[in-house]
Every structure is written in C-alpha cells, then in structure tokens.
Protein backbone atom coordinates (compact mmCIF):
# COMPACT_ATOMS: atom_id res chain seq x y z
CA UNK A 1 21.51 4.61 -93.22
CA UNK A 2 21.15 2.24 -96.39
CA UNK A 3 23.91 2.55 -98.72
CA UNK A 4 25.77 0.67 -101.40
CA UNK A 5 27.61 -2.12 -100.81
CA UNK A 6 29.70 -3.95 -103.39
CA UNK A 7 30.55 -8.08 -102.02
CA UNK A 8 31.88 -9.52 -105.75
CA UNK A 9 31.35 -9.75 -109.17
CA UNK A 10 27.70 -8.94 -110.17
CA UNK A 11 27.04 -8.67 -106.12
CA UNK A 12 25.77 -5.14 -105.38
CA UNK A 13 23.51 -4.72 -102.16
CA UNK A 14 21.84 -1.48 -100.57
CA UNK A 15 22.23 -2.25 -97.61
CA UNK A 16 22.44 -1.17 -93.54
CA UNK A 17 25.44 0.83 -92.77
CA UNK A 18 26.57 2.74 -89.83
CA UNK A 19 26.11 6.79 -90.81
CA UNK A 20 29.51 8.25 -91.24
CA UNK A 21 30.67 10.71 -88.12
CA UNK A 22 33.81 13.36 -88.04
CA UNK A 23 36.95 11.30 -88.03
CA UNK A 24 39.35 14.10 -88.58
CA UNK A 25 39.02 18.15 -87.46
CA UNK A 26 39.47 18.31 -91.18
CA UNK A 27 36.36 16.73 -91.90
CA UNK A 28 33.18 17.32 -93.37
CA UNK A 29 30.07 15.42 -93.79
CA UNK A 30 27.69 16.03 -96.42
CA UNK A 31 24.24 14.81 -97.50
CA UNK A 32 24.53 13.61 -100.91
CA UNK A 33 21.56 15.26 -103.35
CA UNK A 34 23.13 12.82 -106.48
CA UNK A 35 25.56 10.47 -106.85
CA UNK A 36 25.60 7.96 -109.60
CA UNK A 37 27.48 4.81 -111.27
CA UNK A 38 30.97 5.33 -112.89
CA UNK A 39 32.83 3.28 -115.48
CA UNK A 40 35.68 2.44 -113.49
CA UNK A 41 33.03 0.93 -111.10
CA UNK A 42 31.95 -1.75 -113.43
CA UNK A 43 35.25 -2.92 -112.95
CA UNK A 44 34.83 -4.52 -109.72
CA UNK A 45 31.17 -5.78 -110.75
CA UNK A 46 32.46 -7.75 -113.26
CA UNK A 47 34.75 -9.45 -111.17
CA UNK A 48 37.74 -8.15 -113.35
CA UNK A 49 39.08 -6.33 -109.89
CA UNK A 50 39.17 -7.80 -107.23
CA UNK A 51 38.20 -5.47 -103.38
CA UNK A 52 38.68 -8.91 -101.11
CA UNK A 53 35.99 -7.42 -98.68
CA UNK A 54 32.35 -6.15 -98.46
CA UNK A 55 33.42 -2.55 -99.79
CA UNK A 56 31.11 0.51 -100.12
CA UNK A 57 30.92 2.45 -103.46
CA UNK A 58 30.93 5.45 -105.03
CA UNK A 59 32.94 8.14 -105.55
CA UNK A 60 31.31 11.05 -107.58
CA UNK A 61 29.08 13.16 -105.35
CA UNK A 62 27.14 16.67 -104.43
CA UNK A 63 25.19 17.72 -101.54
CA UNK A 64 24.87 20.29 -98.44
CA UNK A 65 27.12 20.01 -95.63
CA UNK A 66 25.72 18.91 -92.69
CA UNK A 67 28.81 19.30 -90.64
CA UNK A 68 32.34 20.04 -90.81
CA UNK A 69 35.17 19.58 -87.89
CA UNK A 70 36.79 22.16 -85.84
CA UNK A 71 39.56 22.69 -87.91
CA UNK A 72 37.45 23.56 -90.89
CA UNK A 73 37.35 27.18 -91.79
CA UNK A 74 36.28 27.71 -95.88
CA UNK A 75 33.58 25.67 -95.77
CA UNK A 76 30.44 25.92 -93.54
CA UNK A 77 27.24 23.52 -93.03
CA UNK A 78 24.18 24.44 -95.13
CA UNK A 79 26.80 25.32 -98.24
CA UNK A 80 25.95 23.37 -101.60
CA UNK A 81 29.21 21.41 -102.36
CA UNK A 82 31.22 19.39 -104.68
CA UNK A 83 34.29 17.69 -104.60
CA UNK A 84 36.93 15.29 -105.94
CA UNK A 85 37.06 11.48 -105.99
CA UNK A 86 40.69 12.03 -104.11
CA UNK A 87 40.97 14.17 -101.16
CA UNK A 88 43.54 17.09 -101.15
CA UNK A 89 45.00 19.06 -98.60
CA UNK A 90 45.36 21.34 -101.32
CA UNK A 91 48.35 23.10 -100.51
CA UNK A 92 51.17 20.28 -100.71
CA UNK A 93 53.98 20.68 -103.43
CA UNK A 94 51.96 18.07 -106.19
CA UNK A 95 48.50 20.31 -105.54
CA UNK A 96 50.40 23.56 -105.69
CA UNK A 97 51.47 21.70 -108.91
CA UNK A 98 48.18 21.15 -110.00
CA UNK A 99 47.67 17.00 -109.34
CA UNK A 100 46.04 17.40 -106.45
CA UNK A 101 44.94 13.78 -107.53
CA UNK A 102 48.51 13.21 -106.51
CA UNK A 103 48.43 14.54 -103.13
CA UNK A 104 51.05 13.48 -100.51
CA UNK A 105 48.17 13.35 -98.16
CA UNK A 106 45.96 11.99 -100.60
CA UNK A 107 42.85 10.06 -99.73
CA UNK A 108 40.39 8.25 -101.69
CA UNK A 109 36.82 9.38 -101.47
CA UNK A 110 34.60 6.43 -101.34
CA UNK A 111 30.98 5.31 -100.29
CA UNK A 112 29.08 8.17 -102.14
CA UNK A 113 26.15 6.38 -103.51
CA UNK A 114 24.41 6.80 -100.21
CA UNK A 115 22.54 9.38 -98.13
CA UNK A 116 25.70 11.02 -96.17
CA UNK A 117 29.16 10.69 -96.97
CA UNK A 118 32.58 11.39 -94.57
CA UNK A 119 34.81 13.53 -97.10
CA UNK A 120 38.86 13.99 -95.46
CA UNK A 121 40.25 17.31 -96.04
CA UNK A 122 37.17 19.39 -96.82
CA UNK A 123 38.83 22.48 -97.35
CA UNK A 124 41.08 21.11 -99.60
CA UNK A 125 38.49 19.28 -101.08
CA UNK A 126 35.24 20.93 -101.43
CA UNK A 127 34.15 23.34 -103.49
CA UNK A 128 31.18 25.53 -102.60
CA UNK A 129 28.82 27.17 -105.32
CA UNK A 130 27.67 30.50 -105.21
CA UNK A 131 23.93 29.78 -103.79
CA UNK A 132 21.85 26.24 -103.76
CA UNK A 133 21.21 25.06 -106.82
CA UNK A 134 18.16 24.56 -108.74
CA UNK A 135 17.66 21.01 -109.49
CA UNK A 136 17.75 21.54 -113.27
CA UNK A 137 21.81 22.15 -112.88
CA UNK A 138 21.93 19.26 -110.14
CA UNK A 139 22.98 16.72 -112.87
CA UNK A 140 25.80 18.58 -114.39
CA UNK A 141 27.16 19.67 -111.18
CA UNK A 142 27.45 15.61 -110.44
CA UNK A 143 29.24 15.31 -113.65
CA UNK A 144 32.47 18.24 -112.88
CA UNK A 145 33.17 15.63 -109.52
CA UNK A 146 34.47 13.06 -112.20
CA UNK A 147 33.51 12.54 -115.67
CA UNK A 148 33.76 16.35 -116.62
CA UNK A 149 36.75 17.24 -115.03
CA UNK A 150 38.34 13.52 -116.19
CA UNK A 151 37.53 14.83 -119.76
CA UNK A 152 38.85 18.11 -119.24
CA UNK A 153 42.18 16.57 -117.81
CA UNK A 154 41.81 14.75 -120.98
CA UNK A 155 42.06 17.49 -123.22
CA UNK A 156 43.98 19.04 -121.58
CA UNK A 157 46.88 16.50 -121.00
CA UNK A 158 46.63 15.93 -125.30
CA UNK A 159 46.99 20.17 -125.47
CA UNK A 160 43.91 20.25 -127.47
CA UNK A 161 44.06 23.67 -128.41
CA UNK A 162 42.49 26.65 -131.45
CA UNK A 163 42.54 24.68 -134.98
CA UNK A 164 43.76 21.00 -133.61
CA UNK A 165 42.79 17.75 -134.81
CA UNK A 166 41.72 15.75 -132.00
CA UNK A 167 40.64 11.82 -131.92
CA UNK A 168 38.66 10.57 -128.91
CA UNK A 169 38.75 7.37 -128.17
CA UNK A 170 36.29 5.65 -125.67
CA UNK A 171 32.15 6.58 -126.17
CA UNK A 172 31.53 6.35 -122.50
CA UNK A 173 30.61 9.62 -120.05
CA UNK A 174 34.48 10.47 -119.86
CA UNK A 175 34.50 10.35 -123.71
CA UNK A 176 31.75 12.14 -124.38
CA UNK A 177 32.82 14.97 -122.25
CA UNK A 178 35.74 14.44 -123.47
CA UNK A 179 34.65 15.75 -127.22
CA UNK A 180 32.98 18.65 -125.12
CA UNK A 181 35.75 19.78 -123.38
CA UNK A 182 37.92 19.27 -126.99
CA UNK A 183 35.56 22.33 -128.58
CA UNK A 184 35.72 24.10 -125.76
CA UNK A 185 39.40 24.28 -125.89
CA UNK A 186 39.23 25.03 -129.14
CA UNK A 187 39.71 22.11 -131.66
CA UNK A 188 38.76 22.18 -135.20
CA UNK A 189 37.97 18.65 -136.03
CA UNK A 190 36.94 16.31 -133.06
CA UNK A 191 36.87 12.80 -134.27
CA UNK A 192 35.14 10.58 -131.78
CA UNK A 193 35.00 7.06 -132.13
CA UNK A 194 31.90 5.29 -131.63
CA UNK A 195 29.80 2.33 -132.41
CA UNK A 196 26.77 3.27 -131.17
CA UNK A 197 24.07 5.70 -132.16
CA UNK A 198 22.71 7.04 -128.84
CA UNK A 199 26.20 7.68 -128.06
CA UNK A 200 27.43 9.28 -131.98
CA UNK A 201 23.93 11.68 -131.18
CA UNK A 202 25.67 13.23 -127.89
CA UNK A 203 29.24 13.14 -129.19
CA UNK A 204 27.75 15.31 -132.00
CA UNK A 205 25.84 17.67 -129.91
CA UNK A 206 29.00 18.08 -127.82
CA UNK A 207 30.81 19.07 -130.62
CA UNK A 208 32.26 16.27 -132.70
CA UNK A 209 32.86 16.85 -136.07
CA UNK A 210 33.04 13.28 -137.53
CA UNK A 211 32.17 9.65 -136.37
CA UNK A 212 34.31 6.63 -136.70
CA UNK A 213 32.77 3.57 -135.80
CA UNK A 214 35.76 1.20 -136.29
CA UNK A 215 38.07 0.02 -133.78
CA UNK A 216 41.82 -1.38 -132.96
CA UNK A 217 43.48 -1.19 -136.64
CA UNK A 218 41.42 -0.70 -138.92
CA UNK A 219 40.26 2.27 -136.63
CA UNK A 220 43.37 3.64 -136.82
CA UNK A 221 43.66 3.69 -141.01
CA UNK A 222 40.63 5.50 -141.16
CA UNK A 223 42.27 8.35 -138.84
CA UNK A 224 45.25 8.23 -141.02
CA UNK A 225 43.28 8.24 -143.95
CA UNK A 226 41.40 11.28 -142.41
CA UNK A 227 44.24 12.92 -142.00
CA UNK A 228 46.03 13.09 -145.13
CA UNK A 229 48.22 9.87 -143.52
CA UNK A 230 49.51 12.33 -140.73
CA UNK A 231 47.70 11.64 -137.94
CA UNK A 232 46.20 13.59 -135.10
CA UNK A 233 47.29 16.22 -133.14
CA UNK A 234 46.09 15.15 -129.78
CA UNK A 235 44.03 11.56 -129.20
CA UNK A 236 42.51 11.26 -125.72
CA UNK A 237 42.45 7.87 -124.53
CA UNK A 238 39.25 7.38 -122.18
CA UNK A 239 38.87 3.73 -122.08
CA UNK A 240 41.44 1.64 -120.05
CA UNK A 241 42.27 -1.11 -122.77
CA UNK A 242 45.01 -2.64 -124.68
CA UNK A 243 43.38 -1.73 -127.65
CA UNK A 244 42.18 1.71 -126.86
CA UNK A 245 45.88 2.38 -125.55
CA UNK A 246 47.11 1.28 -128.82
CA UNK A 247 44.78 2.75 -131.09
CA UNK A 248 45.45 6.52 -129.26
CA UNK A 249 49.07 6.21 -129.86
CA UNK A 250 49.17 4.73 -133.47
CA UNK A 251 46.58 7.47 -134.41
CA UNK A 252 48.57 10.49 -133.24
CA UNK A 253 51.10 12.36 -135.40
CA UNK A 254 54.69 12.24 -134.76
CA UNK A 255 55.09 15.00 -132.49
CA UNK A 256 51.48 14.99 -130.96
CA UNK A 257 49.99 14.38 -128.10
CA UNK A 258 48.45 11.58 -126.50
CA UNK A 259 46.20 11.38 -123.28
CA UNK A 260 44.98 8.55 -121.34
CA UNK A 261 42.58 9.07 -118.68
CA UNK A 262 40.83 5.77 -118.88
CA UNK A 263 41.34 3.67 -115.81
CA UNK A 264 44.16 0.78 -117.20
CA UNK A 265 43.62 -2.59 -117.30
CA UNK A 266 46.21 -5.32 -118.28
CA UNK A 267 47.79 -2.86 -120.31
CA UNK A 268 51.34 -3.34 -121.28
CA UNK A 269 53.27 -0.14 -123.62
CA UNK A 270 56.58 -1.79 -125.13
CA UNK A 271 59.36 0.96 -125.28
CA UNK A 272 60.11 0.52 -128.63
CA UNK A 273 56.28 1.42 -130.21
CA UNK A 274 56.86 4.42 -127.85
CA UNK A 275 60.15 5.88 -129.02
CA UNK A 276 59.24 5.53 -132.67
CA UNK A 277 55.99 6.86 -132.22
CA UNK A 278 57.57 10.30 -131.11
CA UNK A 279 54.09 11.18 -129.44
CA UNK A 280 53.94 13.11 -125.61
CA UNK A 281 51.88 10.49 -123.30
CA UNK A 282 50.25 12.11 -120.57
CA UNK A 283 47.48 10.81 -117.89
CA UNK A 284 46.70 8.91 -114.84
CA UNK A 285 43.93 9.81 -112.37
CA UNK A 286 42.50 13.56 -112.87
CA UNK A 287 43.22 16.39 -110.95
CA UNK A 288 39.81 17.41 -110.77
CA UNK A 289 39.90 19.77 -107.56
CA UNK A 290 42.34 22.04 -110.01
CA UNK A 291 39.40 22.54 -112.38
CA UNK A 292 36.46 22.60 -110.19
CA UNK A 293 36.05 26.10 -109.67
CA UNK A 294 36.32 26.76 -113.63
CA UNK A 295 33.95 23.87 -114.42
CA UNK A 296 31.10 25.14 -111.65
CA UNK A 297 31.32 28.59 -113.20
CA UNK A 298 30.87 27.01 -116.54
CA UNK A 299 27.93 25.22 -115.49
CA UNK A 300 26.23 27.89 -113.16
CA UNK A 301 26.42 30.17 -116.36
CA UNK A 302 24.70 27.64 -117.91
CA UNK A 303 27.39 27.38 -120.57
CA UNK A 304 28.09 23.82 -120.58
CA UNK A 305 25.60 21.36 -119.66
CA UNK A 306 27.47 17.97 -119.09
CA UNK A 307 24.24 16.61 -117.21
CA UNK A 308 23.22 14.96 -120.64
CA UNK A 309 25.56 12.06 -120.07
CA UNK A 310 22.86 11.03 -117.40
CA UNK A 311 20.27 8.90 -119.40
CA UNK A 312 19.50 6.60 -116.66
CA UNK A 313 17.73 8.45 -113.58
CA UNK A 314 16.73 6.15 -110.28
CA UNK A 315 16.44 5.95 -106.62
CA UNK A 316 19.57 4.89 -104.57
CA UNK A 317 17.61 2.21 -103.59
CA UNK A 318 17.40 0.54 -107.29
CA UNK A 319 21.18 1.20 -107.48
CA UNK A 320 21.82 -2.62 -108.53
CA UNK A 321 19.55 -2.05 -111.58
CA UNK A 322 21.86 0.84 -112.38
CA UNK A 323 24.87 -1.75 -112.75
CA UNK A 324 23.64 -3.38 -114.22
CA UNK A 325 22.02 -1.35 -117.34
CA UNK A 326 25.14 0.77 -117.77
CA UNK A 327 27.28 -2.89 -117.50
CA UNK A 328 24.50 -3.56 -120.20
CA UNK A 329 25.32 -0.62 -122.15
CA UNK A 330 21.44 0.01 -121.87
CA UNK A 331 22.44 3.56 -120.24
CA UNK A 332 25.40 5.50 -120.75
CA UNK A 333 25.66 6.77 -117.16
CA UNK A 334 22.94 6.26 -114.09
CA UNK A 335 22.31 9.38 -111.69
CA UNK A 336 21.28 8.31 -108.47
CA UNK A 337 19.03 10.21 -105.97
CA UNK A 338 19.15 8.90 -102.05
C-alpha cells in the first residue's frame, strides 16, 4: 500500500509500504475511511523533533475492520470503528483509573494516514458505533480519536463546570474544541484567545463568549482586566509553548484550575511561579478511550458536530500539501481520505 512517510524536516513522502498483518491475537486491522494531519505532527516537519529514521505518520483514525486476531472477542470485522492515539488494554489499574493514555501496556498508535492500519489491543482500544456511518458524520467521528477528546480532557482537567469563567488558550483544532467542550460542560464566559479571524468565527460558533487577540503579557492583563483583576476559573492550555504555559497559569485565579493538553516543547515551570500562583495544574496526553463512547453518542445524535475544524479536505495521496498548508496556517486542520 502507499502511505505516509515522514524522513526530516519539511520531508513528507507517500510512499510504498508493506500492508500491515496481525502481530498480536489482540490485534485488529482496519481500513482507514479518514485520517488527517495533527498539530503535534508539525512538530517533526519542522525539524523541531527529531524521529532519527524514515517513520510513518499518523495517529488519528476511523474505518471498518477488516480483521481482528483470535483473541479478539468485542470487536468483529465489518464494524465501523474508532480509537485512541495510545493503545489500552483497558482494564489495567491507570485505565480502570481513567488514563488509559497511561496504560502499563500502553502502545502508541502510529501510521494512520494510510489505507490500513495495525491497531494493538483492539478491544481495549476500539470503539464500535452503533451502525456505519453516513459520510456526513465521517468528519466528526475523526475528530473524538484526538482533537475532541484532547479538548474534552481539557476541560475537563481545568473542572470547567455550570457558571465558570474559562480562558482558552491555543486557536488550533484542540482549542477550538476546546471552547466547545467548555459550553458543553457548562461555562458561562469562554474566553478564547485568538489572532485570527477564520479561527475567532469557529471559536464563536462553538461557544465562546469573547475574543482576545493578544498574547504572552499583555494577554494576560486583558484577562485580569476581564475579570475584575481576579482571574479565571479554569484556563486550558492547548498549545505546547513557553508562552502559552505561562500565559494559562498567570491568567487563572488563585485557587483555579489550569489544564495543559498541548504537546510541550522546551518548556521549563520554576517552582516558585507555581506555589504562589496557588492554581491546580493538570494534563499530559488525553485519555481519550475514557470518553469515546460519550463523545460518539454525542456525535451520532448529531449534538455536537466537531467535523468543522476540518477546512482542508484532500486525497491521502496530496498528504504533503496538507503539511504543509496547516504548517502555513492556510488550514486549520486537513482531513485526509485514502
């Protein structure tokens, strides 16, 4: 099959590939219907992490199984499925727990922007939906394999909840979903901040109540000023960056809550900032298998539809142009179709 292929910075190639086969009797192998381009992968395309080898990408998927191993028993070939970016055996002391992101048999899911993809631990895993979908809820079922249930986590992890103040910061898919799953939890003023007016459009129809386009510090006055100089209840952090980092925890009130979801990159938190700040810091990778079945129902009933973060549509095959436009900020986030 012809797949994605990442070799360095700016070096993406859809390439020849072996197909994937049953490693495991706990394996499954599905044909992906979408996949697309995450933030964190733009990363490694810009040369700012470093793989050291020819490594496939991809990590966000759906499809139909094609074939599961003999030790598979909830989930069947033909079955419409989605799953995590970290496999789960789903029954360990951390998923029990609900980080199933955290697994002690964790394993990363990788190589999804192609036809088929190998996914370890399908019942742990996968999550079927009730019947195929039609392809008008294809996108937004993509979106609850990452950037949906990373926003969630997000929201969650601040403890958004009825009549909060919450600050997003970070206008990417994550962000974005993030101000969705803030009104869905019940938040009374979502602040998300944004410089850009694609992006300020879908933060508002996902429920933000107010736009800051400032960043770093002088971001951070406006929230205070916002606030009556108190500061938020819960920020959600869904960049990665010194600044973002900074800017979530200098914008929360003393006692609040702050999230960070966004992938972390040369970022440093000095002790002392911390224990004056008096905020609860909570993130890391999102346990997305805990809120898959919650998020599906959501979108099968049609009552979230976090598909709109897809402005960029294209063939696997043009996956390099889809880099490069979200790397670009031409798109916000590229759905790919094998």
């Amino acid at each position: 099959m012809y797949a994605t292929v990442l070799y360095g910075a700016g070096d993406v190639r859809f390439e020849d590939v072996p197909d994937p086969i049953i490693q495991q009797p706990t394996d499954a192998i599905i044909r992906v219907t979408a996949a697309c381009v995450c933030g964190s992968d733009l990363w490694p395309w810009r040369g700012i992490q470093d793989y050291g080898q020819p490594t496939p990408m991809g990590h966000e998927y759906c499809g139909v199984v094609e074939e599961v191993g003999r030790a598979v028993t909830s989930i069947r070939p033909g079955q419409f499925v989605i799953g995590s970016f970290f496999a789960s055996d789903n029954t360990c002391p951390h998923c029990r727990n609900g980080y199933q992101s955290s697994c002690q048999n964790r394993e990363f899911v990788g190589g999804a922007q192609a036809p088929l993809l190998r996914v370890p631990m399908a019942d742990g895993t996968l999550v079927a939906t009730p019947e195929t979908p039609g392809a008008d809820l294809i996108p937004s079922l993509l979106a609850v394999s990452d950037v949906m249930g990373t926003g969630w986590f997000a929201a969650d992890a601040a403890q958004v909840g009825p009549g909060a103040t919450a600050v997003v910061v970070g206008d990417g898919a994550v962000g974005l979903l993030a101000v969705l799953s803030a009104r869905l939890m019940g938040a009374e003023r979502i602040i998300a901040m944004s410089r850009h007016p694609a992006r300020q459009a879908i933060a508002r129809q996902f429920g933000a109540t107010d736009i800051v386009d400032a960043r770093g510090e002088e971001g951070v006055a406006i929230i205070r000023d916002m606030t009556k100089g108190v500061g938020a209840d819960s920020v959600l952090e869904c960049v990665g960056t010194q600044q973002s980092m900074d800017q979530a925890i200098k914008a929360v009130r003393p006692g609040g809550y702050t999230s960070f979801v966004g992938v972390p990159h040369g970022v440093q938190l000095r002790g002392e900032d911390l224990f004056f700040a008096h905020t609860h810091l909570h993130g890391g990778p999102a346990p997305v298998r805990r809120y898959l079945p919650d998020l599906i129902d959501k979108v099968w009933a049609k009552a979230i539809n976090p598909g709109l973060v897809f402005d960029l549509d294209l063939p696997l095959s043009q996956v390099a142009d889809a880099y490069r436009a979200m790397d670009e900020r031409r798109a916000i986030k590229a759905i790919l179709r094998p």
